[in-house]
Protein backbone atom coordinates (compact mmCIF):
# COMPACT_ATOMS: atom_id res chain seq x y z
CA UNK A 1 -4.51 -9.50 -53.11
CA UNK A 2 -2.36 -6.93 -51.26
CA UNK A 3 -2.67 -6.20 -47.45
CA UNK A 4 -5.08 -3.21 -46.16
CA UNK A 5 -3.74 -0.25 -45.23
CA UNK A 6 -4.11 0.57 -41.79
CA UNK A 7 -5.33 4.50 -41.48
CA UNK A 8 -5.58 6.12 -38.16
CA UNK A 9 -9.58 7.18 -37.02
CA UNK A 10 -8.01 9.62 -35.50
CA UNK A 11 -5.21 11.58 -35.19
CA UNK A 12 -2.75 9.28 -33.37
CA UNK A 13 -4.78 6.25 -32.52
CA UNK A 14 -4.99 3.19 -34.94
CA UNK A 15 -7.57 1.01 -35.49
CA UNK A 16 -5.69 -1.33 -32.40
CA UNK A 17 -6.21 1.79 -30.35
CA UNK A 18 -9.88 1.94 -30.85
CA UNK A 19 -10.57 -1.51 -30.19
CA UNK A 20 -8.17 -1.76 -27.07
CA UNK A 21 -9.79 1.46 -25.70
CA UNK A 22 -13.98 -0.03 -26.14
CA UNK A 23 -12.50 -3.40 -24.90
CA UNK A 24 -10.82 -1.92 -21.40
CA UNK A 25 -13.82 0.66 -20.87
CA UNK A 26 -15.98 -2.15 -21.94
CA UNK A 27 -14.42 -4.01 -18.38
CA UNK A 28 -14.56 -0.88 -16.55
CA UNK A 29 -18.20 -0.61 -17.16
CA UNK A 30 -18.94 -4.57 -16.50
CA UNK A 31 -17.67 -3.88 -13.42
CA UNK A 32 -15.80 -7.31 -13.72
CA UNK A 33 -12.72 -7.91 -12.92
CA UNK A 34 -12.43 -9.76 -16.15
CA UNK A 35 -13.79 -9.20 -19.52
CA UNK A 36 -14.46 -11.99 -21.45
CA UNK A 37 -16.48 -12.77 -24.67
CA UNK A 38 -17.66 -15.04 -27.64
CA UNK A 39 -15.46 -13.76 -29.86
CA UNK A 40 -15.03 -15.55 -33.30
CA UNK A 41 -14.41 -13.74 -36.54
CA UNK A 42 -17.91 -13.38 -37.78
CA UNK A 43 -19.16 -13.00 -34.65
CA UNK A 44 -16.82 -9.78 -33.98
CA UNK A 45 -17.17 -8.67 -37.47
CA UNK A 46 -21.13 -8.68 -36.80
CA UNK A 47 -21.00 -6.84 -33.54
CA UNK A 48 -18.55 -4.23 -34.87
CA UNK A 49 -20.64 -3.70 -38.06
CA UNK A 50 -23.42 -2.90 -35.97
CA UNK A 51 -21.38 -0.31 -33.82
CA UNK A 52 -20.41 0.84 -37.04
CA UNK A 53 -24.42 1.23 -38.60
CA UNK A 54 -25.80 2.63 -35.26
CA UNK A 55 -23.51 4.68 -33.62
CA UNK A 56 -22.45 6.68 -36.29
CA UNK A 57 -18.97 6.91 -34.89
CA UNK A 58 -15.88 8.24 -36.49
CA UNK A 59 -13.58 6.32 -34.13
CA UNK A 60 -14.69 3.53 -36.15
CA UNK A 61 -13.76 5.27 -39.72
CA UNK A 62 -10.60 2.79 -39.80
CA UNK A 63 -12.49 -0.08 -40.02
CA UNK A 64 -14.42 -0.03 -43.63
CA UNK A 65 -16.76 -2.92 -44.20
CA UNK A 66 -17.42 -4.76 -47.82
CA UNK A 67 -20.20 -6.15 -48.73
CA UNK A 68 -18.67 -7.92 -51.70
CA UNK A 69 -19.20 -10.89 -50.19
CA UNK A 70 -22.17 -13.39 -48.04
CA UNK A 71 -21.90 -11.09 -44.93
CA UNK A 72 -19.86 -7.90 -44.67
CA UNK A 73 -16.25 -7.94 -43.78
CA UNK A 74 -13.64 -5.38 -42.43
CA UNK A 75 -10.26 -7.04 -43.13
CA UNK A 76 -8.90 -4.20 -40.59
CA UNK A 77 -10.85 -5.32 -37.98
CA UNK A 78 -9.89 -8.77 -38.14
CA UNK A 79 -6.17 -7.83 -38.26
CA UNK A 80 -6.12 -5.12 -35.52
CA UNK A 81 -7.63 -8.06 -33.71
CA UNK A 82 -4.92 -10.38 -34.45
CA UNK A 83 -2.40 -8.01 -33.55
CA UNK A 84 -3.53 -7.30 -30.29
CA UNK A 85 -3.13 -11.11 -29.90
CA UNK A 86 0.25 -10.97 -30.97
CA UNK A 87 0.87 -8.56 -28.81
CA UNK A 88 -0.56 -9.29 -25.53
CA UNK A 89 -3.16 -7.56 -25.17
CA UNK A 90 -5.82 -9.84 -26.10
CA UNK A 91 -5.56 -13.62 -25.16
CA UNK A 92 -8.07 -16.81 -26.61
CA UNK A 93 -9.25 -19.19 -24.40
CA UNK A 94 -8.53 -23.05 -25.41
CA UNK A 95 -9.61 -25.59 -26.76
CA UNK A 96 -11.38 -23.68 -29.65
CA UNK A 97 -10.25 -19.91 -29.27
CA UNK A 98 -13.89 -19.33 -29.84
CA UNK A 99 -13.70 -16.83 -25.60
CA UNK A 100 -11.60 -13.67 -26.42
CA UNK A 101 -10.43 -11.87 -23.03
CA UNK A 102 -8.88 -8.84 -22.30
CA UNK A 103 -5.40 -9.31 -20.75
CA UNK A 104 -4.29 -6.91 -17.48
CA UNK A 105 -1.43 -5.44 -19.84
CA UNK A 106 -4.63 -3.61 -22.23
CA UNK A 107 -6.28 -2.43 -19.29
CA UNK A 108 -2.72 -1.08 -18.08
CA UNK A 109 -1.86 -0.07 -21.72
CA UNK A 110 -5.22 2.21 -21.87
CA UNK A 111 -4.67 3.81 -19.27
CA UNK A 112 -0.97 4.73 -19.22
CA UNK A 113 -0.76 5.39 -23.33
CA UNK A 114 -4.50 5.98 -24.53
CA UNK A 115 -6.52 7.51 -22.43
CA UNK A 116 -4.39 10.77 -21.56
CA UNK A 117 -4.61 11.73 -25.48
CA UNK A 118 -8.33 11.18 -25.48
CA UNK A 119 -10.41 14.69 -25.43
CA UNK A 120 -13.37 14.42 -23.32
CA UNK A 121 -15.29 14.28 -26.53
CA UNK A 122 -13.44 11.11 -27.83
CA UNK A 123 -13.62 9.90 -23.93
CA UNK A 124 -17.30 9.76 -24.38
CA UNK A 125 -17.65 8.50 -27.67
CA UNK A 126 -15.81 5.19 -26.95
CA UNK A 127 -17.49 5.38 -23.83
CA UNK A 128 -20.85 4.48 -25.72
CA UNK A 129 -18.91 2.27 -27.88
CA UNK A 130 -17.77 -0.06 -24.76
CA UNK A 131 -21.65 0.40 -23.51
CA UNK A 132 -22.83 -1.07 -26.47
CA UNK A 133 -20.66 -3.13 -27.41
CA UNK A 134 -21.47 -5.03 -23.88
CA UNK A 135 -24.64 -5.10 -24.90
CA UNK A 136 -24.16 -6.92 -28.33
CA UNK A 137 -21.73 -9.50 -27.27
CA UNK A 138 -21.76 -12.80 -25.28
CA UNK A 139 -20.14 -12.57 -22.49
CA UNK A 140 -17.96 -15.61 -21.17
């Protein structure tokens, strides 16, 4: 089984993009100074396939879900999640990883490299993506 190809949902921003961009205006509109969530696979893959079904949005075109399987799965999704681990941007709180939180180096990320090469449009489609998306998850 080969690896999934990661395509861009827009023009310049991967599917790492799109999820660090809902997750930091996703803190901005908590109006915490830390965001923090029950994150676990299926519960991410659940909230996202939701976005996905309501919203309509084609910032979320990178991440295709199957429904091959018991519930349906975007492989993308859980490795653009993964690699924002690896990278910094998202941390896992011990002792069962099960609390994702968004690390000060995403929220510094978005808005040096992502958010000046978001159109207003885009601006307010992730906008209601991060609104949303607060409203779906458990917060921690």
């Amino acid at each position: 089984m080969g690896t999934a190809t990661i395509k861009p949902s827009r023009e310049g921003l991967l599917p790492e993009d799109v999820l660090t961009a809902i997750f930091a205006m996703a803190k901005e509109l908590s109006g915490e100074d830390r965001l923090a969530f029950r994150g676990h696979d299926p519960t991410l893959q659940k909230v996202f396939r939701t976005l996905a079904e309501e919203l309509h949005s084609r910032a979320l075109d990178g991440f295709v879900f199957s429904d091959s399987g018991p519930e349906p799965y975007s492989p993308v999704l859980s490795e653009s999640i993964s690699r924002l681990q690896l990278s910094g941007l998202l941390g896992r709180e011990n002792p069962d990883y099960e609390v994702v939180f968004l690390r000060r180096s995403a929220d510094e990320y978005f808005n040096r490299e992502l958010k000046p090469r978001l159109s207003d449009g885009e601006a307010k489609e992730l906008s209601s993506l991060a609104q949303r998306f607060l409203q779906l998850v458990t917060r921690a």
